[in-house]
PDB file of N, CA and C in Angstrom:
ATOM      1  N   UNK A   1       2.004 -19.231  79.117  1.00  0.00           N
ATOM      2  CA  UNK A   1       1.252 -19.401  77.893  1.00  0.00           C
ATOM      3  C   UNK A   1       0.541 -18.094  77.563  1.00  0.00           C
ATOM      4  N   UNK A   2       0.931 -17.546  76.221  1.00  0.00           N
ATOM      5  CA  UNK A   2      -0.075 -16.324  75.553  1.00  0.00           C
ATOM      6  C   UNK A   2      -1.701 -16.951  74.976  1.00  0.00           C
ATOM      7  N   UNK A   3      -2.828 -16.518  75.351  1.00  0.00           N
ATOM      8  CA  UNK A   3      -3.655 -16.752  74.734  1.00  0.00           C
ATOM      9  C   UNK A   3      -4.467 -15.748  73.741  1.00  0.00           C
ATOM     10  N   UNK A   4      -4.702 -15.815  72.629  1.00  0.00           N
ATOM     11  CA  UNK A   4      -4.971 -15.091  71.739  1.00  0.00           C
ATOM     12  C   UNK A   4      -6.115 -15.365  70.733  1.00  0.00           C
ATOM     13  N   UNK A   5      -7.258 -14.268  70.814  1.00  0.00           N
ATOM     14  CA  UNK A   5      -8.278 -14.160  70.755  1.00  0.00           C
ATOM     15  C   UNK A   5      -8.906 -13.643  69.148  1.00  0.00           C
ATOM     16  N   UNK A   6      -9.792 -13.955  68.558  1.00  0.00           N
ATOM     17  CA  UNK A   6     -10.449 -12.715  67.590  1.00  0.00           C
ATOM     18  C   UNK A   6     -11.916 -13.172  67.623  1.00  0.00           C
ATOM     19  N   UNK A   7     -12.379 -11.920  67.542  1.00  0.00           N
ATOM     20  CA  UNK A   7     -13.678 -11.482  67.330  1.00  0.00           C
ATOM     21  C   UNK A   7     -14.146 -10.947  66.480  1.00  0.00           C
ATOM     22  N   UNK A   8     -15.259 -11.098  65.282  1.00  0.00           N
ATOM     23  CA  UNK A   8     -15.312 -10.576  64.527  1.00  0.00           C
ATOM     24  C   UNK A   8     -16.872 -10.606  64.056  1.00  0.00           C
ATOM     25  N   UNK A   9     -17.545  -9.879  63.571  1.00  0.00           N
ATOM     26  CA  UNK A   9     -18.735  -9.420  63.432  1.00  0.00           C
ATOM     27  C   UNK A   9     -19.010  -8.632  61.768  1.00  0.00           C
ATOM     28  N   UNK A  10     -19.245  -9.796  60.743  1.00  0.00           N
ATOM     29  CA  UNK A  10     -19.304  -9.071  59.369  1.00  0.00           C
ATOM     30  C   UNK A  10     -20.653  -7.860  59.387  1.00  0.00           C
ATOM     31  N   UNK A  11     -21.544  -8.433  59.910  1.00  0.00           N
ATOM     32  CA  UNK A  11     -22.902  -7.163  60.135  1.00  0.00           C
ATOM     33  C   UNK A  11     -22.349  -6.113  60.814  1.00  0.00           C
ATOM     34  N   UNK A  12     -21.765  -6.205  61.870  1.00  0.00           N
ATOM     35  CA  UNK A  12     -21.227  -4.902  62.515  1.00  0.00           C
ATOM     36  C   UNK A  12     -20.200  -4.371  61.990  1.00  0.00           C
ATOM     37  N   UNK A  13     -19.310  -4.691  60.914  1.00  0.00           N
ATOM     38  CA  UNK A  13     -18.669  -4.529  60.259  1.00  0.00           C
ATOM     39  C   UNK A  13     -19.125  -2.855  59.350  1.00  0.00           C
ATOM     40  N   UNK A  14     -19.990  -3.873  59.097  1.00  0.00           N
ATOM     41  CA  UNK A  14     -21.055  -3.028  57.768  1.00  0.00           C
ATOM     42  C   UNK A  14     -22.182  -2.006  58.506  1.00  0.00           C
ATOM     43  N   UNK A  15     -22.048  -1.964  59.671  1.00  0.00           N
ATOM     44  CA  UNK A  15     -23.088  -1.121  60.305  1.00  0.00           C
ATOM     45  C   UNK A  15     -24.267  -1.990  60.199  1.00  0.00           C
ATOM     46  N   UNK A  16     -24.807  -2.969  59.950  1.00  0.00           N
ATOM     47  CA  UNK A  16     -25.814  -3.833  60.181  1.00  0.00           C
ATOM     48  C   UNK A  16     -26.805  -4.349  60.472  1.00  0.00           C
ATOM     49  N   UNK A  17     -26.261  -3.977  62.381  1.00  0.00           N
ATOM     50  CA  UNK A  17     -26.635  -4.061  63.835  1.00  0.00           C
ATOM     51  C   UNK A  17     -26.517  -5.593  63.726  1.00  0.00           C
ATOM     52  N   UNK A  18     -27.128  -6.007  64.785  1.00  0.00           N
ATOM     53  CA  UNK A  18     -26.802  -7.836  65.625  1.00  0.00           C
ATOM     54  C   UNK A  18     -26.651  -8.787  64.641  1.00  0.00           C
ATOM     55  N   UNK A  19     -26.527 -10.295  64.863  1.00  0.00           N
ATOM     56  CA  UNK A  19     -26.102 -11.006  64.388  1.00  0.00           C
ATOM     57  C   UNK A  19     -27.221 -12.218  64.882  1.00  0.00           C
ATOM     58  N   UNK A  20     -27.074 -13.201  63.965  1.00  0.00           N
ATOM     59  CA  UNK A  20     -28.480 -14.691  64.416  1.00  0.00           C
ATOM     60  C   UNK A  20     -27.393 -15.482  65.222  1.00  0.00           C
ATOM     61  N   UNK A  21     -25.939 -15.290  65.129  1.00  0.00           N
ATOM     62  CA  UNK A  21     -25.570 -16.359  65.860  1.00  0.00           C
ATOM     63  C   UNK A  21     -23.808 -15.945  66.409  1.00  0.00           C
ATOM     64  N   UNK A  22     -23.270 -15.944  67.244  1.00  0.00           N
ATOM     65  CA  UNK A  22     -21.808 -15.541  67.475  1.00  0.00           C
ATOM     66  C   UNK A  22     -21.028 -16.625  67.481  1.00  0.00           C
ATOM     67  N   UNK A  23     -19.716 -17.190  66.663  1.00  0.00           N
ATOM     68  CA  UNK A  23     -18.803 -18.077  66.708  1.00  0.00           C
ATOM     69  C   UNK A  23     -17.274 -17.468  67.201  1.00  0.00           C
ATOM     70  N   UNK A  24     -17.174 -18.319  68.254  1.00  0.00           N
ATOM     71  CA  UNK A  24     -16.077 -17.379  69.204  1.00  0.00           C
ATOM     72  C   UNK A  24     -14.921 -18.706  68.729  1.00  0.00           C
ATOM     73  N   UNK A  25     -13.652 -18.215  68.422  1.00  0.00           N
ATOM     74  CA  UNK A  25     -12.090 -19.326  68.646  1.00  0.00           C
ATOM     75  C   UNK A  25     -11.670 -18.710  69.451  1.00  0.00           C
ATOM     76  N   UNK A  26     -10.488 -19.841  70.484  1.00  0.00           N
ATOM     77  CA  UNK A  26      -9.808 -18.768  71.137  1.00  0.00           C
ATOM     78  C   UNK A  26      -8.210 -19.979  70.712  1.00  0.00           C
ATOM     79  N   UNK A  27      -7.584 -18.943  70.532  1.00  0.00           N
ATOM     80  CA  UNK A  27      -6.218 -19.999  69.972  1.00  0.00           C
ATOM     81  C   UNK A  27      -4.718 -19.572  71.073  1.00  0.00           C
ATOM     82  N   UNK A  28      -4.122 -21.046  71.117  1.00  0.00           N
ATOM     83  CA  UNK A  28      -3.236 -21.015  72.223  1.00  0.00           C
ATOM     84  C   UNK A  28      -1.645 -20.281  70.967  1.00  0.00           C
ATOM     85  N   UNK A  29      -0.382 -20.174  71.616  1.00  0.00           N
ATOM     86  CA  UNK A  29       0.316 -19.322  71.028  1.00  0.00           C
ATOM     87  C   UNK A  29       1.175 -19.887  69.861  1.00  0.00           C
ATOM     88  N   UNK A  30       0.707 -21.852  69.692  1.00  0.00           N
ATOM     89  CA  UNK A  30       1.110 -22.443  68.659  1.00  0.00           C
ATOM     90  C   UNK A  30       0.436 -22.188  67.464  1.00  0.00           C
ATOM     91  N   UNK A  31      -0.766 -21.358  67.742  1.00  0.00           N
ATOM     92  CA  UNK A  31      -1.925 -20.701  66.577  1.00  0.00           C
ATOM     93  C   UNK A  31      -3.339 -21.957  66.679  1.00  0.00           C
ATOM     94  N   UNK A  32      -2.848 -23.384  67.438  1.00  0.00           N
ATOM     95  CA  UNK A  32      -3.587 -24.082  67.211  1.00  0.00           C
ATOM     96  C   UNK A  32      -4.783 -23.735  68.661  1.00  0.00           C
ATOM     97  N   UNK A  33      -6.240 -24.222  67.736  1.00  0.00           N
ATOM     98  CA  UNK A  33      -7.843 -23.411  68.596  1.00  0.00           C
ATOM     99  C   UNK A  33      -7.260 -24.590  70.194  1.00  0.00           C
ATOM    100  N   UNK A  34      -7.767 -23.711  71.083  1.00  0.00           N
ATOM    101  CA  UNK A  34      -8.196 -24.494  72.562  1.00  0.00           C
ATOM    102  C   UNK A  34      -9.478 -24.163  72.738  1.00  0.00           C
ATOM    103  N   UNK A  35     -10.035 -23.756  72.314  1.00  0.00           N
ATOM    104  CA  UNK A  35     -11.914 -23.626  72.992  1.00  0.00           C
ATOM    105  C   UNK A  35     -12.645 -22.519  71.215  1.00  0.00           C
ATOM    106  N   UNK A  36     -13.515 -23.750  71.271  1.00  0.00           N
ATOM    107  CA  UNK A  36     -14.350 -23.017  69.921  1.00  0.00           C
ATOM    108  C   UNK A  36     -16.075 -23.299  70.550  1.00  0.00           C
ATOM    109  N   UNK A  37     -16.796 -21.859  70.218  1.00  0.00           N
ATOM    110  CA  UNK A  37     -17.711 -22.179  71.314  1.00  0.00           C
ATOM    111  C   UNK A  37     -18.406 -21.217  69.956  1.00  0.00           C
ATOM    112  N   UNK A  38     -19.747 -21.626  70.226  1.00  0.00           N
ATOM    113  CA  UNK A  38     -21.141 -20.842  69.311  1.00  0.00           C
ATOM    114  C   UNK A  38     -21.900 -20.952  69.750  1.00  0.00           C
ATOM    115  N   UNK A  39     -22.772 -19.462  69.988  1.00  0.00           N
ATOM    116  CA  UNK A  39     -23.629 -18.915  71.095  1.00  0.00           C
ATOM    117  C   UNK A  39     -24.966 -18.549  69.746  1.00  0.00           C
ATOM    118  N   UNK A  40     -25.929 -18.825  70.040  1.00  0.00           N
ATOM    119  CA  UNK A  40     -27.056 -18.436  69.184  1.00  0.00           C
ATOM    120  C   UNK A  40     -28.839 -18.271  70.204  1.00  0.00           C
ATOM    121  N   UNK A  41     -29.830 -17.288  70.045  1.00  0.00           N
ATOM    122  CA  UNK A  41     -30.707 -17.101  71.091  1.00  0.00           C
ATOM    123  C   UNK A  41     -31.801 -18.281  70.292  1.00  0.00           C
ATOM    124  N   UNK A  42     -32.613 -18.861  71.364  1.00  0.00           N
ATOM    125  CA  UNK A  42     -33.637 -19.726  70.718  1.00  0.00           C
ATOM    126  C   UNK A  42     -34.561 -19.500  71.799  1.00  0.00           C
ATOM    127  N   UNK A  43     -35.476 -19.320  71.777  1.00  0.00           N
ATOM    128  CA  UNK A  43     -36.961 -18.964  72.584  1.00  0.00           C
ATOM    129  C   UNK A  43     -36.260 -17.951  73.365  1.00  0.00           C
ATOM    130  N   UNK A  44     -36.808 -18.289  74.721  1.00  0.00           N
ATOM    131  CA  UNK A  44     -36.097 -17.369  75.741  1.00  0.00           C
ATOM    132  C   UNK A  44     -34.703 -18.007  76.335  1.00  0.00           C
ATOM    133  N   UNK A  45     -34.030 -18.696  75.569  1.00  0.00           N
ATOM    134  CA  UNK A  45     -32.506 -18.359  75.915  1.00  0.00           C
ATOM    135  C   UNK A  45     -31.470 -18.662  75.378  1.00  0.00           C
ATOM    136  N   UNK A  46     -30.157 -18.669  75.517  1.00  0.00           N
ATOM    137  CA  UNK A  46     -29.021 -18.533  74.866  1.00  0.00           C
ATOM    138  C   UNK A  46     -28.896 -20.170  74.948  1.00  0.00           C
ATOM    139  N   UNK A  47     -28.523 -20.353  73.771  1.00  0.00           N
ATOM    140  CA  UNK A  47     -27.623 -21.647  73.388  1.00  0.00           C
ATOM    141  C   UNK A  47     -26.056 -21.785  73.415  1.00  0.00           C
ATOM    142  N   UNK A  48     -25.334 -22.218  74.343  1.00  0.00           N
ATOM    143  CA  UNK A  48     -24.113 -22.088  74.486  1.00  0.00           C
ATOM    144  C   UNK A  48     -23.346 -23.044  74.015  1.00  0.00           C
ATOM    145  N   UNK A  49     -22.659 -24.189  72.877  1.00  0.00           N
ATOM    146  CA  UNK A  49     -22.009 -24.946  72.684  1.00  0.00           C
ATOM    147  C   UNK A  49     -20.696 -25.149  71.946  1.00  0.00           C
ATOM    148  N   UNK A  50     -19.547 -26.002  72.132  1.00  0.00           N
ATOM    149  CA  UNK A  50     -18.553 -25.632  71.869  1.00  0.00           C
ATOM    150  C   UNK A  50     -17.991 -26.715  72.279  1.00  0.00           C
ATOM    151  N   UNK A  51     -16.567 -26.493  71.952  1.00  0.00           N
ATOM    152  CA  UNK A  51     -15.437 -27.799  72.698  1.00  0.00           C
ATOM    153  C   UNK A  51     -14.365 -27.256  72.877  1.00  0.00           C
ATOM    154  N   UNK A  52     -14.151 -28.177  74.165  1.00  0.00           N
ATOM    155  CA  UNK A  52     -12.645 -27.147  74.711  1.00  0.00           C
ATOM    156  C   UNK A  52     -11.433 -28.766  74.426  1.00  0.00           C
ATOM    157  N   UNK A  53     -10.495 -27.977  74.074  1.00  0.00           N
ATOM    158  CA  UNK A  53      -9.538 -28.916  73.107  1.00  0.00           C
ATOM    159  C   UNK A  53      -8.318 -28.603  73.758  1.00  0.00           C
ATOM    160  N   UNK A  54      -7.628 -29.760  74.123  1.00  0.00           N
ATOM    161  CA  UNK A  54      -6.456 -29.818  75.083  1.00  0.00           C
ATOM    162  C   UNK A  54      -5.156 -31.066  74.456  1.00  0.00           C
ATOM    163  N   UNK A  55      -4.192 -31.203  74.704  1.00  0.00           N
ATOM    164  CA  UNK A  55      -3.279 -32.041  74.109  1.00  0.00           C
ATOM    165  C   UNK A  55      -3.304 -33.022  75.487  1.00  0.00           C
ATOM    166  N   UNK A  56      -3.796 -34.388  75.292  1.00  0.00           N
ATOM    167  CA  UNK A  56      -3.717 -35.637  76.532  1.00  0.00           C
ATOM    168  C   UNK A  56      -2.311 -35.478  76.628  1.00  0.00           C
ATOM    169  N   UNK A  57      -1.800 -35.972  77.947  1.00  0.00           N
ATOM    170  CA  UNK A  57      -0.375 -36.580  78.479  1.00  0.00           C
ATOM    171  C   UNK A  57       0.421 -37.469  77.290  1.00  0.00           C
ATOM    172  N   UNK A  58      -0.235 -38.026  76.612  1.00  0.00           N
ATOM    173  CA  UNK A  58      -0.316 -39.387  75.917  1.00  0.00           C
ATOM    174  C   UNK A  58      -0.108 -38.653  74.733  1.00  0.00           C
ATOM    175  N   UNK A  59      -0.110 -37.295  74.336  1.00  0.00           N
ATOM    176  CA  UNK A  59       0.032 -36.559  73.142  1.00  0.00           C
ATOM    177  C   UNK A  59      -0.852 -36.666  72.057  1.00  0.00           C
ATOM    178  N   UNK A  60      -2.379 -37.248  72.384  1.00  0.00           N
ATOM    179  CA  UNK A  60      -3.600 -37.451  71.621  1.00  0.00           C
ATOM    180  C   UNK A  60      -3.906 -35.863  71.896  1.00  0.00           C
ATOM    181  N   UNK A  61      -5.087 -35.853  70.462  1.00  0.00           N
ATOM    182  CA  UNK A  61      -5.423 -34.273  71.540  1.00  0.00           C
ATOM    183  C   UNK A  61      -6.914 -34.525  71.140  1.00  0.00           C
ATOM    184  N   UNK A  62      -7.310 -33.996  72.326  1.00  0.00           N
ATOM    185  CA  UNK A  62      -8.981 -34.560  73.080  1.00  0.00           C
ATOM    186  C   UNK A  62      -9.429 -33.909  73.093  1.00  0.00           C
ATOM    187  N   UNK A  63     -10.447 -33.816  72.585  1.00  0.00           N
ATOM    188  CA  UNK A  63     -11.907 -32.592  72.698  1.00  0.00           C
ATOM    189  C   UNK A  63     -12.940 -32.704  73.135  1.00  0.00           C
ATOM    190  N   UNK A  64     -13.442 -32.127  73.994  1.00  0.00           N
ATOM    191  CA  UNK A  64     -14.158 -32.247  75.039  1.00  0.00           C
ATOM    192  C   UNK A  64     -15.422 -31.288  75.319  1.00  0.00           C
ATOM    193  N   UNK A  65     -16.756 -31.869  74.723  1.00  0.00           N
ATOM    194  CA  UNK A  65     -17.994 -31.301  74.346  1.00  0.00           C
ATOM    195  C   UNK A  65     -18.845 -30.753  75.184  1.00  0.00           C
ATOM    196  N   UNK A  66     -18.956 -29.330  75.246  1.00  0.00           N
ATOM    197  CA  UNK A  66     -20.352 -28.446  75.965  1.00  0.00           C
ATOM    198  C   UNK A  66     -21.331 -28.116  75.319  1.00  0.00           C
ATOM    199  N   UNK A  67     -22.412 -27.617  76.365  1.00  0.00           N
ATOM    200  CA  UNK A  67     -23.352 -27.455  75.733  1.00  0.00           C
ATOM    201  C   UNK A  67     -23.902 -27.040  76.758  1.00  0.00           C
ATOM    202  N   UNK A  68     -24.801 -25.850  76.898  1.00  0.00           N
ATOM    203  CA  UNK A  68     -25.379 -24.731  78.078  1.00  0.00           C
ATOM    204  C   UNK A  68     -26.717 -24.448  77.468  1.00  0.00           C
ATOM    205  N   UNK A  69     -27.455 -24.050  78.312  1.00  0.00           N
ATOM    206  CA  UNK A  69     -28.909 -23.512  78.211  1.00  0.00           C
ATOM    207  C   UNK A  69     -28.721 -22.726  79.208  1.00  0.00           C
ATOM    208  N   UNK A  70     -29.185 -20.824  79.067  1.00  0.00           N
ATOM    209  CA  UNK A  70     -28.744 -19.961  79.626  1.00  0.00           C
ATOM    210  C   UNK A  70     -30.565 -19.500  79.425  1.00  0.00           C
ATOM    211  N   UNK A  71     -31.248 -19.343  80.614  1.00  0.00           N
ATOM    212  CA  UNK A  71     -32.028 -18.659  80.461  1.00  0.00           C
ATOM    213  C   UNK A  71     -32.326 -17.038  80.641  1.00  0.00           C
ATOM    214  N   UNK A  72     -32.187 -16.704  79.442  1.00  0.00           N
ATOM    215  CA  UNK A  72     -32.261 -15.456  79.546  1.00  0.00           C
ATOM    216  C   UNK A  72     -33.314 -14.116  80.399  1.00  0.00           C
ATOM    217  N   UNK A  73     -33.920 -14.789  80.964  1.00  0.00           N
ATOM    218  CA  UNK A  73     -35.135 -13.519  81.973  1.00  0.00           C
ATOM    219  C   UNK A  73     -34.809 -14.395  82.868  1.00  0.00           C
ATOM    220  N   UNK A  74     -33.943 -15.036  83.194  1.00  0.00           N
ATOM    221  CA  UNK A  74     -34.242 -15.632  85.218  1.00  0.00           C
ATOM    222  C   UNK A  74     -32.713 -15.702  85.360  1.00  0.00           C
ATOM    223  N   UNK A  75     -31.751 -16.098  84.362  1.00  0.00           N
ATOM    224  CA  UNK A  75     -29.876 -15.905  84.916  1.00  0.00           C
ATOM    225  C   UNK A  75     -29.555 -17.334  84.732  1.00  0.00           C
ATOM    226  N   UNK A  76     -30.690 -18.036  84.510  1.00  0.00           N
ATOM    227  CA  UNK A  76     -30.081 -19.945  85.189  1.00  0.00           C
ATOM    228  C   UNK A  76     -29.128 -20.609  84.161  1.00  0.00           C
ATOM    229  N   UNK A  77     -28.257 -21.048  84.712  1.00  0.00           N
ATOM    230  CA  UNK A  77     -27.479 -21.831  83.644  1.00  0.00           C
ATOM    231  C   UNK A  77     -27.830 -23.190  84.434  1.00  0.00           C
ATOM    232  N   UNK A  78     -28.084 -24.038  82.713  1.00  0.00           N
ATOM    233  CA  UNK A  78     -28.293 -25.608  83.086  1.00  0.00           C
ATOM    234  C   UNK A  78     -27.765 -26.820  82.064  1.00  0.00           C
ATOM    235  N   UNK A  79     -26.764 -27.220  82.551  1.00  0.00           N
ATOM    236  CA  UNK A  79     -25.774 -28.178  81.791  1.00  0.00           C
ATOM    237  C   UNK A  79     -26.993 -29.249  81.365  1.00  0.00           C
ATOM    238  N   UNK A  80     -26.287 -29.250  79.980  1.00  0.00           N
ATOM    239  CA  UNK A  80     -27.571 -30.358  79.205  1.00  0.00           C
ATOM    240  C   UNK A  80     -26.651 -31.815  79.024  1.00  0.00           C
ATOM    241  N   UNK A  81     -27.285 -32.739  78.932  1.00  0.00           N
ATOM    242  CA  UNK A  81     -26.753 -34.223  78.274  1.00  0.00           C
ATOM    243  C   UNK A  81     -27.255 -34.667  77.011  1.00  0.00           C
ATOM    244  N   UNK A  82     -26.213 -34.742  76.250  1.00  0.00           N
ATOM    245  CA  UNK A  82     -26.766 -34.973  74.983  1.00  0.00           C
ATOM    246  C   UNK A  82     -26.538 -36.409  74.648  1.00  0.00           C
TER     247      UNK A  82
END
């Protein structure tokens, strides 16, 4: 399997500098997304959420919800329940 990526940054584009929030796809080689994830900072840390998207056995295709709290001055990652 090829996996194939883009990244893209309209402020950095334009010389800008940073961004309020990063939206990452990452697409498998049928063009269709397997993991769409959006990262944005809120107090002291990163908000990590997204869904990673897979085709079931059963040929449903299932998406399957994250969500991270990354504290940014100590390293901790801590899986949330929503």
């Amino acid at each position: 399997m090829k996996i194939y990526t883009k990244i893209t940054s309209e402020r950095a584009s334009k010389g800008q500098g940073g961004n309020d929030f990063i939206d990452i796809e990452v697409k498998g080689e049928d063009g269709e997304n397997i993991l769409e994830l959006n990262i944005k900072p809120e107090n002291d840390q990163l908000i990590i959420s997204g869904y990673v998207i897979h085709q079931h056995p059963q040929g449903k295709r299932c998406e399957q919800y994250l969500r991270y709290k990354v504290d940014k001055t100590k390293g901790k990652k801590q899986k949330m329940d929503l």
